[in-house]
N, C-alpha and C. Protein backbone atom coordinates (compact mmCIF):
# COMPACT_ATOMS: atom_id res chain seq x y z
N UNK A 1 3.27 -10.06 -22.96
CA UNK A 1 4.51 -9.64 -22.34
C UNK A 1 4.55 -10.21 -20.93
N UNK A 2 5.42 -10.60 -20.23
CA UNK A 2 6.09 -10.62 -18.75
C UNK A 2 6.23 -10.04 -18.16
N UNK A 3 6.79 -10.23 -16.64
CA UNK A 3 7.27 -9.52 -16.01
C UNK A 3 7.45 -8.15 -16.05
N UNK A 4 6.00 -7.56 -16.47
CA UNK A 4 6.20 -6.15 -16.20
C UNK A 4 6.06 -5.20 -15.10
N UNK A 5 6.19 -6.15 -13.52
CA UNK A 5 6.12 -5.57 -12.49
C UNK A 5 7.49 -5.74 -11.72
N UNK A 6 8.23 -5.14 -11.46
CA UNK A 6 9.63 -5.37 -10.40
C UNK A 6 9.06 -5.16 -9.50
N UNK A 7 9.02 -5.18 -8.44
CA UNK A 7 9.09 -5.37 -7.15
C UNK A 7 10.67 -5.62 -5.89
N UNK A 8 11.09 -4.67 -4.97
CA UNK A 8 12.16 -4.89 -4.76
C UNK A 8 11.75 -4.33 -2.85
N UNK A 9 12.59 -5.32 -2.35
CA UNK A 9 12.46 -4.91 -0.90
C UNK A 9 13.61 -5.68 0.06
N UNK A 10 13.70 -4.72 1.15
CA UNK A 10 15.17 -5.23 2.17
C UNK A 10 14.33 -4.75 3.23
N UNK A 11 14.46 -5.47 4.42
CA UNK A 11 14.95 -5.17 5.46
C UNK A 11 15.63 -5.32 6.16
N UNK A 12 16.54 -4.24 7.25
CA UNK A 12 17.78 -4.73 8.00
C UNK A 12 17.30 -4.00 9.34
N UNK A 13 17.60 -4.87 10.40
CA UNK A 13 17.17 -4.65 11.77
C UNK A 13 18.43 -5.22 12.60
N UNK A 14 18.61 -4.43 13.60
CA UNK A 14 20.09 -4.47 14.52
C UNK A 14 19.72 -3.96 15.66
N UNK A 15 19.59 -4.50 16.92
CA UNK A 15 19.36 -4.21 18.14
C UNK A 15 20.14 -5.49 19.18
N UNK A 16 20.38 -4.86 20.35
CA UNK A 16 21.04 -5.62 21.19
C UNK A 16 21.90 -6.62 20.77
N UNK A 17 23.01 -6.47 19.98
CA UNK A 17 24.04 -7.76 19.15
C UNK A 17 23.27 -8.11 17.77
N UNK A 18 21.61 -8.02 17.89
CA UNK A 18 21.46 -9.08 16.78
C UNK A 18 21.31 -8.14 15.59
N UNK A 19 21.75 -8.74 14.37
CA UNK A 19 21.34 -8.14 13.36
C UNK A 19 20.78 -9.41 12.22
N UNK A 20 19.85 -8.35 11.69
CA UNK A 20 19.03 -9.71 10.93
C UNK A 20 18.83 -8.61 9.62
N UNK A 21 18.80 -9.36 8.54
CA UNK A 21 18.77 -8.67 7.19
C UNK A 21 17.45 -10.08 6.12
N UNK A 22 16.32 -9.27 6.04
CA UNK A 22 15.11 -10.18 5.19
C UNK A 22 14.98 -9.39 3.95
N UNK A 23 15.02 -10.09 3.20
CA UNK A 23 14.99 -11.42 3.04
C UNK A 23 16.44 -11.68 2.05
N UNK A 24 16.99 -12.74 1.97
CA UNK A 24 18.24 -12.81 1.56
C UNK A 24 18.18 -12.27 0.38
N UNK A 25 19.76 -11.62 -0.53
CA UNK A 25 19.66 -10.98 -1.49
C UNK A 25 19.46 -11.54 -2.51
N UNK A 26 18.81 -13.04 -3.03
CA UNK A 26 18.44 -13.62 -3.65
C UNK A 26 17.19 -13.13 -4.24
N UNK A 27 16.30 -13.29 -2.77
CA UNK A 27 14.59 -12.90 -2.88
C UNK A 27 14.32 -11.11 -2.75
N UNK A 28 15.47 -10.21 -2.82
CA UNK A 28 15.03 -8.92 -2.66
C UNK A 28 14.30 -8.35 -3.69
N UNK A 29 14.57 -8.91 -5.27
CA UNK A 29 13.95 -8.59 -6.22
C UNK A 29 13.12 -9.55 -6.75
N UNK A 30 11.68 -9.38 -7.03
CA UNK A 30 11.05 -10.30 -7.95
C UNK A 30 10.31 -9.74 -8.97
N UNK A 31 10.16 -10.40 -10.16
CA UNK A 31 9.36 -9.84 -11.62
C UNK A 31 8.22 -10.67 -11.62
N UNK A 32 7.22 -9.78 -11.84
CA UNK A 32 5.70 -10.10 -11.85
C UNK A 32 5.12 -10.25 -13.01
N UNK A 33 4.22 -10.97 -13.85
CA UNK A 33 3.54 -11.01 -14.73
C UNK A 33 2.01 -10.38 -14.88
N UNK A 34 1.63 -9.54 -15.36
CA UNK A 34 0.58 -8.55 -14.82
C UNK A 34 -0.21 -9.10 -15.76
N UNK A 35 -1.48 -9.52 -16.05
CA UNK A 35 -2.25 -10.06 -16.46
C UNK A 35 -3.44 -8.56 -16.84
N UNK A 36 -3.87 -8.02 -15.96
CA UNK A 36 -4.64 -6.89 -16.07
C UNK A 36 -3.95 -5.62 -16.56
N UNK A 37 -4.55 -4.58 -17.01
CA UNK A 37 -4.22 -3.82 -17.88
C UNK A 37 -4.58 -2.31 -17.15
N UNK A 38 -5.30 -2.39 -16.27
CA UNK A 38 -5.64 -1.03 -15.60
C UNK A 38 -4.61 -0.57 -14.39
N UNK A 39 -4.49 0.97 -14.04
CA UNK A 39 -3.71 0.97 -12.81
C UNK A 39 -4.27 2.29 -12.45
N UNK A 40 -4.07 2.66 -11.31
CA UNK A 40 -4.08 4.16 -10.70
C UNK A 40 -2.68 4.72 -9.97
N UNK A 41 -2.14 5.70 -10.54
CA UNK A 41 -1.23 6.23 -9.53
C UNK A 41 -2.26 7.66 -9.29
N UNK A 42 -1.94 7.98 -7.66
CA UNK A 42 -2.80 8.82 -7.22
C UNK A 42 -2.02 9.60 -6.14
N UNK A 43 -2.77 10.86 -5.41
CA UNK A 43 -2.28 11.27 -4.00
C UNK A 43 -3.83 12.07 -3.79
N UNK A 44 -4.50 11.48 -2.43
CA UNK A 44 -5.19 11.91 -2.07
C UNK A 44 -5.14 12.60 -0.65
N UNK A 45 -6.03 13.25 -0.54
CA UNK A 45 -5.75 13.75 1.09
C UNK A 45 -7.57 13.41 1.68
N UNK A 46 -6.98 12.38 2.79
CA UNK A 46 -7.41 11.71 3.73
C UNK A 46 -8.21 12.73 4.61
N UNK A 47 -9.18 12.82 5.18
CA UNK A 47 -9.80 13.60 6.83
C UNK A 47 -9.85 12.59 7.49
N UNK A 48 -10.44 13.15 8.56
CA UNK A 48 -10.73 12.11 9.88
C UNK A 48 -11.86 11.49 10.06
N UNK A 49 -12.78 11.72 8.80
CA UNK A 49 -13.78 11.24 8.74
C UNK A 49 -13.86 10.22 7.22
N UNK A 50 -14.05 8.55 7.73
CA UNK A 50 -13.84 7.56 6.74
C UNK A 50 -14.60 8.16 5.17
N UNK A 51 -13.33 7.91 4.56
CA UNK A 51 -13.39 8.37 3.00
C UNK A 51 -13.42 6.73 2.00
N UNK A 52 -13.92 7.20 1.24
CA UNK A 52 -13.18 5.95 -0.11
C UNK A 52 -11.92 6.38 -0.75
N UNK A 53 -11.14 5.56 -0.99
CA UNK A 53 -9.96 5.62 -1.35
C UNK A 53 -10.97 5.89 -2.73
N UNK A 54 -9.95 6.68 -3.77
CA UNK A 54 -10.20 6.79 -5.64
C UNK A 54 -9.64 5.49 -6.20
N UNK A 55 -10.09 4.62 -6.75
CA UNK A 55 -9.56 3.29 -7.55
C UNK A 55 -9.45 3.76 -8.58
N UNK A 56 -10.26 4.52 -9.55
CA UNK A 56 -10.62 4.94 -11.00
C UNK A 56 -11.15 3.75 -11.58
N UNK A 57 -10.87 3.29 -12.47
CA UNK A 57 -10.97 2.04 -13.08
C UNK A 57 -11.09 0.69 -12.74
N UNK A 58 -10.16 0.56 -11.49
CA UNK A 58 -9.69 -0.74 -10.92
C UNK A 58 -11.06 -1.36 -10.70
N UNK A 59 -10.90 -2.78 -10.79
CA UNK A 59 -12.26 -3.38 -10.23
C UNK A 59 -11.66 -4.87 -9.40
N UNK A 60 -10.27 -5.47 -10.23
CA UNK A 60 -9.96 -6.50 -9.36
C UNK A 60 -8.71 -6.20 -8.17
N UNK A 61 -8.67 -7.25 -7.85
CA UNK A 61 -7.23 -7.15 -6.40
C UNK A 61 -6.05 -6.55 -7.35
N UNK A 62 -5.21 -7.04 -6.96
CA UNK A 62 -3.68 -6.38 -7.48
C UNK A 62 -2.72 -5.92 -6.63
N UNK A 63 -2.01 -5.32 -7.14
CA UNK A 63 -0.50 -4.92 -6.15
C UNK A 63 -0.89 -3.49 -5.90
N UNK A 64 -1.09 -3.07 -3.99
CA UNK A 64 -1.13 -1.81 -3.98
C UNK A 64 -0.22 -1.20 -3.27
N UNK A 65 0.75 -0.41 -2.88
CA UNK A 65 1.47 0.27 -2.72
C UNK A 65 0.76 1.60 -2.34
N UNK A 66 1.18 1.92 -0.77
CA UNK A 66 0.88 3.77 0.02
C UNK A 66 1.68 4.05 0.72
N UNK A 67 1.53 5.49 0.43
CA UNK A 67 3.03 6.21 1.39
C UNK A 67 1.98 7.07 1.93
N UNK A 68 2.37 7.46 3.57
CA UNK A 68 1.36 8.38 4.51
C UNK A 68 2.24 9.63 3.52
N UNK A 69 2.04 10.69 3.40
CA UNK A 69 3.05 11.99 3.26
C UNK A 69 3.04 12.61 4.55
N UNK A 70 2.40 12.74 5.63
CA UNK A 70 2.20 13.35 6.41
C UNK A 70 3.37 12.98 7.45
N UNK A 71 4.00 14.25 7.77
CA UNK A 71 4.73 14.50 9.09
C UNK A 71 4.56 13.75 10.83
N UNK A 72 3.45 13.85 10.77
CA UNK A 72 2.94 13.67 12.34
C UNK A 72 1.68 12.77 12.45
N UNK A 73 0.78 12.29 11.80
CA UNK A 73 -0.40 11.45 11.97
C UNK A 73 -0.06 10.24 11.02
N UNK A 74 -1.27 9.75 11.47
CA UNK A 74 -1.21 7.98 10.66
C UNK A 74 -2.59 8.27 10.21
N UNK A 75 -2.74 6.68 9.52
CA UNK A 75 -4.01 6.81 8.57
C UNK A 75 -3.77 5.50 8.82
N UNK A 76 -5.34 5.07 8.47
CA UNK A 76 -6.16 3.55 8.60
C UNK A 76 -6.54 3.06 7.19
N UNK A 77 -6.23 2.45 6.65
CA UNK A 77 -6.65 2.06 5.60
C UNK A 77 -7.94 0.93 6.05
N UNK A 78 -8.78 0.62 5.04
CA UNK A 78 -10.01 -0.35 5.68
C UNK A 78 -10.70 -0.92 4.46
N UNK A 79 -11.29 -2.05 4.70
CA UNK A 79 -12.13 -2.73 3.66
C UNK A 79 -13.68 -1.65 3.63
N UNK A 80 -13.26 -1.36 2.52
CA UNK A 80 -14.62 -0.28 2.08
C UNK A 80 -16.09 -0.85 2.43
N UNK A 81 -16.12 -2.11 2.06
CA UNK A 81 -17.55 -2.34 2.34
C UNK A 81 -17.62 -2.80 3.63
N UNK A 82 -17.08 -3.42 4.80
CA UNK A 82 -17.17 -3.75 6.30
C UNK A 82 -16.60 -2.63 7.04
N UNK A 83 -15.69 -2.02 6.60
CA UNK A 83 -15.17 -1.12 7.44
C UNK A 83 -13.95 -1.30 8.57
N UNK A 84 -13.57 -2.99 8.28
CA UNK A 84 -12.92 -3.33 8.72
C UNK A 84 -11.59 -2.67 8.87
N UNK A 85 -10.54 -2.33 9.47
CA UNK A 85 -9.46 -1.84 9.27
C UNK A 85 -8.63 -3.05 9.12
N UNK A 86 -7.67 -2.63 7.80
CA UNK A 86 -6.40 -3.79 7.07
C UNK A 86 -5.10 -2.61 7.80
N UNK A 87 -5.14 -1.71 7.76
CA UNK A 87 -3.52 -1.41 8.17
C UNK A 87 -3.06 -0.15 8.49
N UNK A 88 -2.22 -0.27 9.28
CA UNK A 88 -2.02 1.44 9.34
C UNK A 88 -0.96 2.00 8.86
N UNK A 89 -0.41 3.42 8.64
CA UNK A 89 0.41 3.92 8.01
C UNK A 89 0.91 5.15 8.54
N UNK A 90 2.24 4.76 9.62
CA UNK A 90 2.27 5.73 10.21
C UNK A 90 3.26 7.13 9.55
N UNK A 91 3.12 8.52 9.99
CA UNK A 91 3.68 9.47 9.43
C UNK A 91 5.37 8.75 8.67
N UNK A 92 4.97 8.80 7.13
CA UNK A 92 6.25 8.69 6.61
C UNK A 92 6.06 7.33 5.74
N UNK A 93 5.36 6.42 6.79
CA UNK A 93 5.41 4.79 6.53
C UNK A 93 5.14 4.54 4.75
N UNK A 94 5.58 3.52 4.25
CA UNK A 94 5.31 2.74 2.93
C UNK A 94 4.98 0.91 3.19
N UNK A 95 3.88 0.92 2.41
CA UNK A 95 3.55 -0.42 2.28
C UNK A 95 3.13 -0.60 1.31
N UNK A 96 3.47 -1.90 0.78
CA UNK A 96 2.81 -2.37 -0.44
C UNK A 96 2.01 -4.18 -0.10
N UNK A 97 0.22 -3.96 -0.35
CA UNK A 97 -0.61 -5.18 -0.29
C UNK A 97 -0.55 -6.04 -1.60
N UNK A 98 -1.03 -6.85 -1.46
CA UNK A 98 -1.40 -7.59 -3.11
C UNK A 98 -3.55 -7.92 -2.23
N UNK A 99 -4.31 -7.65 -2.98
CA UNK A 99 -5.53 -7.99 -2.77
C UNK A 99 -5.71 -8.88 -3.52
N UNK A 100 -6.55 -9.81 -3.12
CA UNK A 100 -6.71 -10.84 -3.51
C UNK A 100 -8.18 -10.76 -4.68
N UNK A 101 -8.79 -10.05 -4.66
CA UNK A 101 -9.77 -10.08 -5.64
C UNK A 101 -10.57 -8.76 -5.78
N UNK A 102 -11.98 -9.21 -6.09
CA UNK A 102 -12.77 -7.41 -6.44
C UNK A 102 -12.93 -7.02 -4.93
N UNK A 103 -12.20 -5.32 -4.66
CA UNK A 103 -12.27 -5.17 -3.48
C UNK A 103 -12.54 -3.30 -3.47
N UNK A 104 -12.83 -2.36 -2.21
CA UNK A 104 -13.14 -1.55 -2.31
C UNK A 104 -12.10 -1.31 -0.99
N UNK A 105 -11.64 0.02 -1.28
CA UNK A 105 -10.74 0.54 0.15
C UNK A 105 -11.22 2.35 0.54
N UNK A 106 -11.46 2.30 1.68
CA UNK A 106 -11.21 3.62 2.92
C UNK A 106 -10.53 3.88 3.53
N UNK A 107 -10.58 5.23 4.27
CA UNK A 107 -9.22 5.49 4.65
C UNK A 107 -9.83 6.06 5.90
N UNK A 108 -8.71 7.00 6.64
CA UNK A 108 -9.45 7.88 8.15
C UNK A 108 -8.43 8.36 8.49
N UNK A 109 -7.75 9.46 8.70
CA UNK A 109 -6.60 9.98 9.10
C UNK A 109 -6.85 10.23 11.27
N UNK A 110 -6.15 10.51 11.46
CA UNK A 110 -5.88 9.91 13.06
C UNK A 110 -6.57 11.39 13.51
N UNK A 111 -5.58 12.51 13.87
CA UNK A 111 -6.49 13.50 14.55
C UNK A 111 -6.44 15.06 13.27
N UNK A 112 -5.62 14.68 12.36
CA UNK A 112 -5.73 15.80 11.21
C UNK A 112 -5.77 15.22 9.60
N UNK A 113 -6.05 15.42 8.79
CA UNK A 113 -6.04 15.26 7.39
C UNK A 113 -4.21 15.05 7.39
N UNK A 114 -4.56 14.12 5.91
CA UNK A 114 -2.99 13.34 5.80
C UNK A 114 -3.33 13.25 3.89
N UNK A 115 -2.04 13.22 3.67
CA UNK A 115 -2.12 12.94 2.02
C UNK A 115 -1.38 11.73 1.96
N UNK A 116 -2.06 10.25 1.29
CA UNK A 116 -1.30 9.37 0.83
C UNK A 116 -1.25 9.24 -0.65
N UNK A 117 -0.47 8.94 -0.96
CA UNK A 117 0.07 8.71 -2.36
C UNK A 117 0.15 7.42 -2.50
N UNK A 118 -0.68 6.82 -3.51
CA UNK A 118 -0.70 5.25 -4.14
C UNK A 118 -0.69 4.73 -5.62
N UNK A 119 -0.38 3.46 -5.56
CA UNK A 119 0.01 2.82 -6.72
C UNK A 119 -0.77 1.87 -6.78
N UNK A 120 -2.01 1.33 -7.69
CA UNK A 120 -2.77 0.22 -7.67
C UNK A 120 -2.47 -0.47 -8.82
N UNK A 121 -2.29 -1.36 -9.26
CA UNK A 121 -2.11 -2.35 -10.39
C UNK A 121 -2.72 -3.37 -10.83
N UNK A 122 -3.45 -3.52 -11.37
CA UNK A 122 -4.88 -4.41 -10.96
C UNK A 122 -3.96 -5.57 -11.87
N UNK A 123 -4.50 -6.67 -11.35
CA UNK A 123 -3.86 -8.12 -11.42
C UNK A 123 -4.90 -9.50 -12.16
């Protein structure tokens, strides 16, 4: 089968006269071909002390998708095995990564516990 991933995104930004709208409504939607067969939808709750994200199954990269739930703090997402931090997510925020291969993720909420909710799709 095909394209069993949609994927859809806009942004529109307007300040001082300018307004800018990315990416044209051509490229707002694209269909993905998913090759891998595993996924996790999840909602975990984060502390302030670095956690492992739950993969379940997952073992390669893929399309991941997190929403902070939390009101008032952010959260760090990070490469599990360096500890590196990849991104932050502030109260409310949504992002979606594509990883590029076998990878491990952590998290760290800022000054209180946070629940994010994710979508992994292994690729």
């Amino acid at each position: 089968m095909a394209d069993e991933l949609n994927l859809q995104t806009k942004a529109s930004f307007a300040k001082g006269g300018t307004t800018v709208e990315f990416p044209d409504a051509n490229a707002q939607s694209i269909n993905v071909t998913v090759t891998g067969s595993r996924f996790i939808h999840n909602r975990q709750n984060i502390g302030t002390v670095i956690e492992a994200i739950d993969l379940g199954d997952i073992a390669l990269g893929g399309y991941c998708m997190f929403i902070n739930r939390d009101a008032s703090n952010y959260v760090r997402l990070m490469d599990g095995a360096s500890g590196a931090a990849i991104t932050r997510l502030k109260p409310g925020e949504l992002q979606t990564i594509r990883f590029e291969s076998t990878f491990s993720l952590s998290a760290q909420a800022n000054i209180a516990a946070v629940d994010i909710e994710y979508l992994i799709i292994e690729d």
